[in-house]
Every structure is written in structure tokens, then in C-alpha cells.
N, C-alpha and C. Protein backbone atom coordinates (compact mmCIF):
# COMPACT_ATOMS: atom_id res chain seq x y z
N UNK A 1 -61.51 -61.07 23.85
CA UNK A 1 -62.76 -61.76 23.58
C UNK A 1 -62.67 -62.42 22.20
N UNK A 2 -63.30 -63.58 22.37
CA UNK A 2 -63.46 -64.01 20.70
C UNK A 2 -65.07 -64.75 20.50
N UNK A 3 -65.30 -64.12 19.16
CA UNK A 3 -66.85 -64.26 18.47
C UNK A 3 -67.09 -65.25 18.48
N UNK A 4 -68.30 -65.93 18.79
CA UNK A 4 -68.24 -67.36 18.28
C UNK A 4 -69.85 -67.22 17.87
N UNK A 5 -70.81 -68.19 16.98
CA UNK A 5 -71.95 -68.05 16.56
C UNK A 5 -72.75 -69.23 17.55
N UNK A 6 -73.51 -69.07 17.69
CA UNK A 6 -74.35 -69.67 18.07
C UNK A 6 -75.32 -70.48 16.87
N UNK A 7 -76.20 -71.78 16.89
CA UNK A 7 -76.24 -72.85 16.21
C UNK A 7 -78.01 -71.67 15.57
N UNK A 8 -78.24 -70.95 16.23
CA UNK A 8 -79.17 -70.24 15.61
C UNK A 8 -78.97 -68.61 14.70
N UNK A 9 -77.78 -68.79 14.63
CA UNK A 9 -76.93 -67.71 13.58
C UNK A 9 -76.70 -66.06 14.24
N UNK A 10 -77.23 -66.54 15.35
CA UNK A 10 -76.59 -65.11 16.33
C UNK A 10 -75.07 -65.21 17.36
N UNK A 11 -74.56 -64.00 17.04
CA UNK A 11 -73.14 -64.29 17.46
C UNK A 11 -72.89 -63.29 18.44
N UNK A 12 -71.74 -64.02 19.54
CA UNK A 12 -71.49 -63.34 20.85
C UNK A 12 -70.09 -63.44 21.13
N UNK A 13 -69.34 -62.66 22.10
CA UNK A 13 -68.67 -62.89 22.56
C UNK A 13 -68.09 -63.40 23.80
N UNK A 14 -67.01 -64.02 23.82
CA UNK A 14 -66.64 -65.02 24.98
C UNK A 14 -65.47 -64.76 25.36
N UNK A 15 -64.94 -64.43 26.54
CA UNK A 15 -63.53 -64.34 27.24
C UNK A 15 -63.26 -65.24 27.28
N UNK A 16 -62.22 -65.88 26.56
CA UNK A 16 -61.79 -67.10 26.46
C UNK A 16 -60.79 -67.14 27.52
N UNK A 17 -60.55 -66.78 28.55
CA UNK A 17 -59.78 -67.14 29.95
C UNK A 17 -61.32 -67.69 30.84
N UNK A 18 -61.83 -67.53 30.54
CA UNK A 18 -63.05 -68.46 31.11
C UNK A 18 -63.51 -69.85 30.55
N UNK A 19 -63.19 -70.06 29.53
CA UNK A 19 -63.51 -71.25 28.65
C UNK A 19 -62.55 -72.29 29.71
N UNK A 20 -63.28 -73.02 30.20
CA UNK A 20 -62.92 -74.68 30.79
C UNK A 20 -62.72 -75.95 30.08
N UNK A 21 -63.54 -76.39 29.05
CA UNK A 21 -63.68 -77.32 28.31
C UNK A 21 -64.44 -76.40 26.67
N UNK A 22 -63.89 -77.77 25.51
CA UNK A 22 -64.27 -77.27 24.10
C UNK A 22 -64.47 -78.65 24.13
N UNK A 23 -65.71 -79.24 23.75
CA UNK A 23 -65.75 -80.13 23.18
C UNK A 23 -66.39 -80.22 22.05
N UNK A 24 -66.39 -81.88 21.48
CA UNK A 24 -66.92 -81.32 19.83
C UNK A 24 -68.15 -83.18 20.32
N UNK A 25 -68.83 -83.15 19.71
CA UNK A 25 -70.19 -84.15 19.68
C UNK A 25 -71.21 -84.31 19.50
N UNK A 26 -71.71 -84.08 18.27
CA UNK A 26 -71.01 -83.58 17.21
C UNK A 26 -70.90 -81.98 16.81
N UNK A 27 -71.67 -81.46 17.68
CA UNK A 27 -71.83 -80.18 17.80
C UNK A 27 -70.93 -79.69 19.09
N UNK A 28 -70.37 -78.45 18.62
CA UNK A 28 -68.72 -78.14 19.69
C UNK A 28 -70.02 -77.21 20.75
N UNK A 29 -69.46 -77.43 22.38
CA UNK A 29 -70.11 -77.04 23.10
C UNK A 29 -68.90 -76.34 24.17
N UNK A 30 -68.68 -75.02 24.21
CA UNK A 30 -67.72 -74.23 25.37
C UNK A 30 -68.40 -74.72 26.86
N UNK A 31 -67.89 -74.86 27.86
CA UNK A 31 -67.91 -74.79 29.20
C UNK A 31 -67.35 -73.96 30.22
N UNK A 32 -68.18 -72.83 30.45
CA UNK A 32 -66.99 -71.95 31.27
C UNK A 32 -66.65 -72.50 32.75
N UNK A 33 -66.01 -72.06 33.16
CA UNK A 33 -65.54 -72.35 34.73
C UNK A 33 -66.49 -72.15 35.47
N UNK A 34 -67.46 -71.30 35.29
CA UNK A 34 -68.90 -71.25 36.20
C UNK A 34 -69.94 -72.29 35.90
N UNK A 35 -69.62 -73.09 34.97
CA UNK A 35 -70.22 -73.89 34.41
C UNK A 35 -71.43 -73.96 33.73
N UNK A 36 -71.42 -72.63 32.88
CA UNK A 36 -71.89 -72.12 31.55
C UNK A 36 -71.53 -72.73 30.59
N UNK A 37 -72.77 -73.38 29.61
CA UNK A 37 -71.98 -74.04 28.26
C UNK A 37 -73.04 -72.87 26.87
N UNK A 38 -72.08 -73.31 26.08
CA UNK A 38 -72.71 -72.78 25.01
C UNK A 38 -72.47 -74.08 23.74
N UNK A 39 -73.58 -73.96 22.97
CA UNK A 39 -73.60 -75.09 21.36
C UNK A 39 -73.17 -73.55 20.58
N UNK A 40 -71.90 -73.99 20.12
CA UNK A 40 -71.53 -72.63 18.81
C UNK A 40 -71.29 -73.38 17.43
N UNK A 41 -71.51 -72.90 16.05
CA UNK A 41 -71.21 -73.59 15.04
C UNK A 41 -69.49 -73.90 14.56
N UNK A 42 -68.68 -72.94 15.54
CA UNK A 42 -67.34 -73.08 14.56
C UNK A 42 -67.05 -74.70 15.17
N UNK A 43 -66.15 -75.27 14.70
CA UNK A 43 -65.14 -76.60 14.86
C UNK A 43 -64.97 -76.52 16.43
N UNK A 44 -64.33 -77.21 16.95
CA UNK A 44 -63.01 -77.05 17.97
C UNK A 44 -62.12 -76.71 17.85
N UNK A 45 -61.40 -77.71 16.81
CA UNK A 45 -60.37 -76.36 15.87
C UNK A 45 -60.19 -75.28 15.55
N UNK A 46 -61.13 -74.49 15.31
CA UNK A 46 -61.50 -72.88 14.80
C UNK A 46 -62.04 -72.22 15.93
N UNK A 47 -62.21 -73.06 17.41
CA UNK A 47 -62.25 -72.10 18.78
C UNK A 47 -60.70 -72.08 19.13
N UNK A 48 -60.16 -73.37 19.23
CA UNK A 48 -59.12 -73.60 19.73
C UNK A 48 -57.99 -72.74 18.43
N UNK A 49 -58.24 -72.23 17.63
CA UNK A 49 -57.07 -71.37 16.54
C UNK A 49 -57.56 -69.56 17.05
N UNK A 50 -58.59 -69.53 17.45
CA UNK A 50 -59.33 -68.96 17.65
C UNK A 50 -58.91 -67.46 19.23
N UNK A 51 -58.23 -68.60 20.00
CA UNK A 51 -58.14 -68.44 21.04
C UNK A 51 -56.28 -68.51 21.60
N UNK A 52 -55.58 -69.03 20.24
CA UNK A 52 -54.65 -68.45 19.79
C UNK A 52 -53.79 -67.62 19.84
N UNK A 53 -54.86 -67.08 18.63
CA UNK A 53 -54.58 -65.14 18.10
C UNK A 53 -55.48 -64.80 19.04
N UNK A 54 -56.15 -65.32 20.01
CA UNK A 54 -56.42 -63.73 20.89
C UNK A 54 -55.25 -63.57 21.64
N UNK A 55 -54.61 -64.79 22.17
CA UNK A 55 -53.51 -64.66 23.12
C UNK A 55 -52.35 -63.77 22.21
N UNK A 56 -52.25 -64.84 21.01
CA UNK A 56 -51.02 -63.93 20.73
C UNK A 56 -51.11 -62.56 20.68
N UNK A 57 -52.49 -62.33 20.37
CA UNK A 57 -52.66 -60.34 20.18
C UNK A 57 -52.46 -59.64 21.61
N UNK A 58 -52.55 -60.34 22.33
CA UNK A 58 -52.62 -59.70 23.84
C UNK A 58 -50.66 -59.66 24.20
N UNK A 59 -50.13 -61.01 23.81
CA UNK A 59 -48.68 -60.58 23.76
C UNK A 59 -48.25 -59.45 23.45
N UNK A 60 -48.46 -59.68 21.81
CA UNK A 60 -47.95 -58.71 20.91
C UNK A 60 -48.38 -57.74 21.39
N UNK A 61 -48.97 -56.81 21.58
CA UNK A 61 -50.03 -55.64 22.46
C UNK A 61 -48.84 -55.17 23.44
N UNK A 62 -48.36 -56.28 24.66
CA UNK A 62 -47.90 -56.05 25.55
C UNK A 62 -46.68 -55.61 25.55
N UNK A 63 -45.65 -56.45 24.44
CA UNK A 63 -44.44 -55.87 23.78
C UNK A 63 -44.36 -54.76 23.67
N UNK A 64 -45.72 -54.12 22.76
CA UNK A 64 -45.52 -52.92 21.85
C UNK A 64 -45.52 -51.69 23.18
N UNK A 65 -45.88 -52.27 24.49
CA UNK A 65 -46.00 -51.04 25.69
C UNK A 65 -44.56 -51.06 26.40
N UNK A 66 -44.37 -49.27 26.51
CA UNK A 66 -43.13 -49.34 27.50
C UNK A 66 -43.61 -49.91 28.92
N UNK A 67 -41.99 -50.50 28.93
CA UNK A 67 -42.17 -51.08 30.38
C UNK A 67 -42.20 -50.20 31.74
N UNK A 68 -42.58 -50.56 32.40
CA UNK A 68 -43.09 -49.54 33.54
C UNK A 68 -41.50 -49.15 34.56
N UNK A 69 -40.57 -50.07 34.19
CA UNK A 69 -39.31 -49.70 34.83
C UNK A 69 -38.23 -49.36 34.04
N UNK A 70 -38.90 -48.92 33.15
CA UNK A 70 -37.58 -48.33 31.70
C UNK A 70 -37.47 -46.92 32.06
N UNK A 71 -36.01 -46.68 31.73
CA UNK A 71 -36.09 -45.37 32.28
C UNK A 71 -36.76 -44.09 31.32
N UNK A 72 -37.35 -43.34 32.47
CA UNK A 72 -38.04 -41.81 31.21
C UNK A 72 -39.73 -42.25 31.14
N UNK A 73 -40.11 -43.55 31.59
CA UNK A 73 -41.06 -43.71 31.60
C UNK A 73 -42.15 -43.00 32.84
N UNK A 74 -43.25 -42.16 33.00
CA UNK A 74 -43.64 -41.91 33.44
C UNK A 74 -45.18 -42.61 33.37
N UNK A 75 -45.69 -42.33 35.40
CA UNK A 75 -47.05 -42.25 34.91
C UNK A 75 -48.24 -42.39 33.80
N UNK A 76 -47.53 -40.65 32.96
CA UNK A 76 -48.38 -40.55 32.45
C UNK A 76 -48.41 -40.97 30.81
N UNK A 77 -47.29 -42.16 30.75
CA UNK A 77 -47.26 -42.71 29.53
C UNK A 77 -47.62 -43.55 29.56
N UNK A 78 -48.40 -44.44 30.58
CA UNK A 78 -48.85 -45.95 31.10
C UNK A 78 -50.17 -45.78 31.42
N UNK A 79 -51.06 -44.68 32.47
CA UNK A 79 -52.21 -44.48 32.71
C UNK A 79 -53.14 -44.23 31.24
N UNK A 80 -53.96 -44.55 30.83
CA UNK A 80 -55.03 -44.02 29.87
C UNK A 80 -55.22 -42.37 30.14
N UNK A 81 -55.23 -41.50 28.59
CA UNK A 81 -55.48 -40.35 28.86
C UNK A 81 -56.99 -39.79 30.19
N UNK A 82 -58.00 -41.10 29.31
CA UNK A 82 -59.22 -40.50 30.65
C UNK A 82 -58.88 -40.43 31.81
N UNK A 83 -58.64 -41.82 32.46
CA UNK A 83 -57.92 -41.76 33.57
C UNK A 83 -57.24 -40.25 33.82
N UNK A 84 -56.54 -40.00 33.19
CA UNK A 84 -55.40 -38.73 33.86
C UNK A 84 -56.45 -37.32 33.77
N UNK A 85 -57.00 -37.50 33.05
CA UNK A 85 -58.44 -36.38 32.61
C UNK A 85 -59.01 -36.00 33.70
N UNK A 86 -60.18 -37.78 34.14
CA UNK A 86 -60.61 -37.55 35.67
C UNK A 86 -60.28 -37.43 37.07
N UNK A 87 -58.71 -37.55 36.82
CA UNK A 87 -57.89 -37.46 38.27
C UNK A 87 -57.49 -35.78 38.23
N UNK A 88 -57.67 -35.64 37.03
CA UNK A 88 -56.83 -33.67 37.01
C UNK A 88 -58.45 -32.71 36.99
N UNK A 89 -59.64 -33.57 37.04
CA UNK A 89 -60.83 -32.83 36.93
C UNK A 89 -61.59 -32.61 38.47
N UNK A 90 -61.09 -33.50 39.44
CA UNK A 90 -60.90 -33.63 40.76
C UNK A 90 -61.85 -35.00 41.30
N UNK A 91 -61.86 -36.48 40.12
CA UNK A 91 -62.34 -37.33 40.69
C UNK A 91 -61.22 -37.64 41.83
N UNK A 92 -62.40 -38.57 42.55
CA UNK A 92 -61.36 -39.33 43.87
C UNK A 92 -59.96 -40.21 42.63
N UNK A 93 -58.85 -40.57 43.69
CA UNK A 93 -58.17 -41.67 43.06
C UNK A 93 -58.42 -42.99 44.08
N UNK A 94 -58.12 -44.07 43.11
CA UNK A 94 -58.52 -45.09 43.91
C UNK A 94 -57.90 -45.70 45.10
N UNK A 95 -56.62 -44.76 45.45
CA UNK A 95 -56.13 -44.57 47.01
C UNK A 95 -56.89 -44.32 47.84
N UNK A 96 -57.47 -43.39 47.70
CA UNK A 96 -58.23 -42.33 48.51
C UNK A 96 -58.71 -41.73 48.19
């Protein structure tokens, strides 16, 4: 997600894999794919730098995880501890 302000000084967040269009005229307006817009104060530039570093953080993120076919890797080094919590507490799994 990345923050963006709104032209009345309240700020939200936006999944920027939804963002369709950034335009700027003179005020920058997002367009999501559902065809949601928003007027936010940053640039275009400063959505579009913006949206970036979210990607790159989501790379980098992904690097830093073992890969699921490396050997020694298990399960239970890939599932989230809750996850393994509520499957050993006797929730359903989402098999069955």
C-alpha cells in the first residue's frame, strides 16, 4: 500500500496494483481499475516514485524468503506461525 493525502489534508491508503491511470491537471487524480478516482496532493512524480519502493520492497521482501523448493525447507518455515497455531488448535484447513 502507499499513503497518499487527500487535497483536504486527510491521508489514506491505496494498493497501487489497482491504480489504472495518474494523472496530473493540475491537480494529480489516481484512477483505479474499478474506476475509482481520487484528487491527492503529492505530484505524479512522488505517486509514480512512490509506487516504486513499494514494488521494490515487495522484491526485496521476496529475496529475503526461502524458496519453497530449497532443500530443508519445510512447511513450517513458509506458513505464518498463526496459521500453524490454528491448524494444530483443530481449525478446519482450507482443503477440507
Amino acid at each position: 500500500m502507499i499513503v497518499v493525502t487527500r487535497l483536504n489534508d486527510t491521508r489514506f491508503a491505496v494498493n497501487p496494483d489497482l491504480i489504472e491511470r495518474v494523472q496530473e491537471s493540475p491537480d494529480t487524480t489516481l484512477t483505479l481499475v474499478g474506476g475509482t478516482s481520487y484528487v491527492v496532493r503529492e505530484s505524479m512524480e512522488q505517486v509514480i516514485e512512490m509506487i516504486m519502493k513499494f514494488r521494490a520492497g515487495v522484491i526485496a521482501h521476496a529475496r529475503s524468503l526461502p524458496a519453497l523448493d530449497s532443500p530443508g525447507v519445510g512447511i513450517s518455515e513458509v506458513v505464518p506461525l498463526a496459521s500453524r497455531e490454528k491448524r494444530a488448535a483443530g481449525a478446519p484447513s482450507r482443503k477440507g
